[in-house]
C-alpha atoms as a PDB file:
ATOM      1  CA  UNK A   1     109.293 118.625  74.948  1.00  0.00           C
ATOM      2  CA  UNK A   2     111.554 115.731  74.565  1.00  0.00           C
ATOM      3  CA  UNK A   3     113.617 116.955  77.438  1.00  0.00           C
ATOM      4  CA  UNK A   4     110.613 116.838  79.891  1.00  0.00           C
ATOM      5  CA  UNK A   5     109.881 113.740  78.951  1.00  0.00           C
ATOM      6  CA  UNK A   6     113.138 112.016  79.617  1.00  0.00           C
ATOM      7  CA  UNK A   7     112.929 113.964  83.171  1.00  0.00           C
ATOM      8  CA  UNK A   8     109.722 112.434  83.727  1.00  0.00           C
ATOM      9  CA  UNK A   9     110.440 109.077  82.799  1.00  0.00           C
ATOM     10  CA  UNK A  10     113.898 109.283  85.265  1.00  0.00           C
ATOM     11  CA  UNK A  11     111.719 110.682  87.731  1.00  0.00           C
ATOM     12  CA  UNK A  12     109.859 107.522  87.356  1.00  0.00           C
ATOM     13  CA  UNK A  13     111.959 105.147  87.270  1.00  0.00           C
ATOM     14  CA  UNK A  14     114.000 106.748  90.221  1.00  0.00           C
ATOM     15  CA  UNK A  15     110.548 106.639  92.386  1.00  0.00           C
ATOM     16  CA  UNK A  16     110.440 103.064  91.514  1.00  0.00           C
ATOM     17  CA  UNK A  17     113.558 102.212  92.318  1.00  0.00           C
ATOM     18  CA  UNK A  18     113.067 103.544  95.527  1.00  0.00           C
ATOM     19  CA  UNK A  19     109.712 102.273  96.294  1.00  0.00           C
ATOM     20  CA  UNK A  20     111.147  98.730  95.194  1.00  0.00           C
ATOM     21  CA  UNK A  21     114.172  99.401  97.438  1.00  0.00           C
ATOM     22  CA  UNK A  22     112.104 100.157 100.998  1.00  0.00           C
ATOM     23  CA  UNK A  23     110.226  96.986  99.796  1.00  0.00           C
ATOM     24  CA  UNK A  24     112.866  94.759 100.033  1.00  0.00           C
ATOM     25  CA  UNK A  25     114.372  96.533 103.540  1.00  0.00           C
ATOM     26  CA  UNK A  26     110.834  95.730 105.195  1.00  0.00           C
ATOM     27  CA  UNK A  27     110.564  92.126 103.802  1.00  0.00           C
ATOM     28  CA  UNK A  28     114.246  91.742 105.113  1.00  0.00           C
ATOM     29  CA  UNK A  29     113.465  92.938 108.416  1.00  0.00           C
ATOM     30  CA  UNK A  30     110.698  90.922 108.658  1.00  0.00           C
ATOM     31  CA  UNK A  31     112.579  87.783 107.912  1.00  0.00           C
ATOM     32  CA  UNK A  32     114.902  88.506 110.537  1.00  0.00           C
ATOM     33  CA  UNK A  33     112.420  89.520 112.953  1.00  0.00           C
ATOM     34  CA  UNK A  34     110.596  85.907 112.021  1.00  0.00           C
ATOM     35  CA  UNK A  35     114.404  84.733 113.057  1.00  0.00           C
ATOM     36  CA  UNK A  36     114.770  86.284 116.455  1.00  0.00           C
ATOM     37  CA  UNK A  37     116.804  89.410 115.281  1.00  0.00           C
ATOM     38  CA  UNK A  38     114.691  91.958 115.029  1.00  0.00           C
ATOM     39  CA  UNK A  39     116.340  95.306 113.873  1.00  0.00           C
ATOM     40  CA  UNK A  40     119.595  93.461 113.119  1.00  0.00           C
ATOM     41  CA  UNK A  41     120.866  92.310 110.158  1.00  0.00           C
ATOM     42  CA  UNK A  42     122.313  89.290 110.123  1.00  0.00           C
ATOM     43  CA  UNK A  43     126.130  89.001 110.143  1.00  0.00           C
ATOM     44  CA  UNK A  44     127.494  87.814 106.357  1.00  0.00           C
ATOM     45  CA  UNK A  45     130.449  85.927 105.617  1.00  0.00           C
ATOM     46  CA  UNK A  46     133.566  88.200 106.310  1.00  0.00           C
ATOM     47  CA  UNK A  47     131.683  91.309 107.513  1.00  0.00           C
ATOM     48  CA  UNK A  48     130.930  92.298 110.896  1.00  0.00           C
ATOM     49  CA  UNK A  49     127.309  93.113 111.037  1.00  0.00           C
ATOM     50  CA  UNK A  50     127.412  96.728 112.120  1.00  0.00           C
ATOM     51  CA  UNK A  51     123.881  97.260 112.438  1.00  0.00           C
ATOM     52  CA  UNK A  52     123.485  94.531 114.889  1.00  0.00           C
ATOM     53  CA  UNK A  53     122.718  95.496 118.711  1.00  0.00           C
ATOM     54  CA  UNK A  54     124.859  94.722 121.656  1.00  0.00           C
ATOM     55  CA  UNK A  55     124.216  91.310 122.947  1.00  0.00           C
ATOM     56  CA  UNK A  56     122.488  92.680 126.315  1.00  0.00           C
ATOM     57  CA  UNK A  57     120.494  95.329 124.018  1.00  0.00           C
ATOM     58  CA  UNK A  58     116.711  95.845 123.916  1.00  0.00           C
ATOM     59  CA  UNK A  59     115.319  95.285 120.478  1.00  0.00           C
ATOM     60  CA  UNK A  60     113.223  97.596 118.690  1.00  0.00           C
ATOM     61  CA  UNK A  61     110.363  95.908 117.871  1.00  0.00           C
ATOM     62  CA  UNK A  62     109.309  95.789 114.285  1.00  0.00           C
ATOM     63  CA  UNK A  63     105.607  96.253 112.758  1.00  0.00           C
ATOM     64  CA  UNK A  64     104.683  96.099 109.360  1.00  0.00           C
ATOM     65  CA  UNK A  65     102.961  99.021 107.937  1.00  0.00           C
ATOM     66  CA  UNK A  66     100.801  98.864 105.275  1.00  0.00           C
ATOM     67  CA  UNK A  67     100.610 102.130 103.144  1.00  0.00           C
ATOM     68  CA  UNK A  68      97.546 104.368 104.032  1.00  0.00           C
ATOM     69  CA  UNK A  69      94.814 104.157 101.517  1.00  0.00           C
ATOM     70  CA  UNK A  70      95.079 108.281 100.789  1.00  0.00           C
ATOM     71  CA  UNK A  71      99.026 107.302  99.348  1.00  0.00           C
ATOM     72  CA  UNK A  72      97.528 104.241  97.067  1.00  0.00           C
ATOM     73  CA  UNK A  73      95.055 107.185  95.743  1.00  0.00           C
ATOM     74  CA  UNK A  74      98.000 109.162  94.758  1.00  0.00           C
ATOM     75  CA  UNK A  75     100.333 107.332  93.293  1.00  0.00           C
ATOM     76  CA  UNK A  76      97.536 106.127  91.050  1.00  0.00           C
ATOM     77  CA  UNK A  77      96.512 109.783  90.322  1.00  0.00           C
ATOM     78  CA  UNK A  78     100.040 110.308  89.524  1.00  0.00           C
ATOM     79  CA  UNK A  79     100.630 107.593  87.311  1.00  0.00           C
ATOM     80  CA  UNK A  80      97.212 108.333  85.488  1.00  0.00           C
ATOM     81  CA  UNK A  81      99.118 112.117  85.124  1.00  0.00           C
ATOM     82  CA  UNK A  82     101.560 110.236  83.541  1.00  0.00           C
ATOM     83  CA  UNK A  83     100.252 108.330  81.366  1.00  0.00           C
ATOM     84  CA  UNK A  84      98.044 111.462  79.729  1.00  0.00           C
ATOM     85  CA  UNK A  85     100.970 112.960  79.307  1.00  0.00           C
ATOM     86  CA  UNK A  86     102.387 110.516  77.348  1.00  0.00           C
ATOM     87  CA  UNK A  87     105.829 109.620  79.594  1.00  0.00           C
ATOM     88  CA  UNK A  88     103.897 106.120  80.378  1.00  0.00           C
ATOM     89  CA  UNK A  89     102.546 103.806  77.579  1.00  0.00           C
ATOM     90  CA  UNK A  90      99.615 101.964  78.511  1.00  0.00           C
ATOM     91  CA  UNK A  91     101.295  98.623  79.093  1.00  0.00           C
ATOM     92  CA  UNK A  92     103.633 100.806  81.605  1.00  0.00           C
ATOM     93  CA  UNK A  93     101.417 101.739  83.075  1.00  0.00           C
ATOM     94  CA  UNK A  94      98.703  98.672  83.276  1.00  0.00           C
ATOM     95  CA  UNK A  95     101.642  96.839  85.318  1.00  0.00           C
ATOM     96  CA  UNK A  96     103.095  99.698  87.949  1.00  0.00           C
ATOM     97  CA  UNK A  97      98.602 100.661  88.269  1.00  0.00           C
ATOM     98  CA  UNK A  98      98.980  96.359  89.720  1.00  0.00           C
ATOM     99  CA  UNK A  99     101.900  96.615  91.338  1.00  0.00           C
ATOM    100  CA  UNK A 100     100.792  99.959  93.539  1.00  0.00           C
ATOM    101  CA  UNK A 101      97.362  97.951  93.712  1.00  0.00           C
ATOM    102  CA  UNK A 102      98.973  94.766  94.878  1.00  0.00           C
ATOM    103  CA  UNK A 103     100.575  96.344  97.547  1.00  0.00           C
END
């Protein structure tokens, strides 16, 4: 049992780590859209910005995309799963229930 259990809580925290990941991509590209770069990254200091378009390009345009409200239902019903089954203590799973409500 304690093998499952330490699958399920890597599982977890690999989920989150992607969910928190694609997060910070759409905030970023909606800074830069904000900027008048939308789709492009901008350039850092000593790295050519690969992702950035030719200067004659057309832009993709960006739209944010909030997450249907069939997903919201099941991550919750998945992170009720886990906390039953004991992977998620209640605290755990108080804040990630406000985070996926949040948004």
């Amino acid at each position: 049992m304690g093998l499952i259990k330490t699958g399920l809580k890597a599982a977890v925290a690999v989920k989150v780590g992607h969910m928190v990941h694609d997060r910070i991509q759409q905030r970023q590209q909606a800074q830069w859209a904000a900027s008048g770069q939308p789709g492009a990254m901008p350039a850092t200091e000593g790295y050519p910005s690969a992702m950035a378009a030719p200067a004659g390009a057309p832009q993709p345009a960006v739209a944010a995309v909030s997450p249907p409200a069939g997903d919201v239902l099941d991550q919750l019903a998945k992170l009720g799963e886990l906390r039953a089954a004991g992977v998620l203590t209640e605290a755990e799973f108080q804040a990630q229930k406000a985070r996926i409500l949040s948004g």
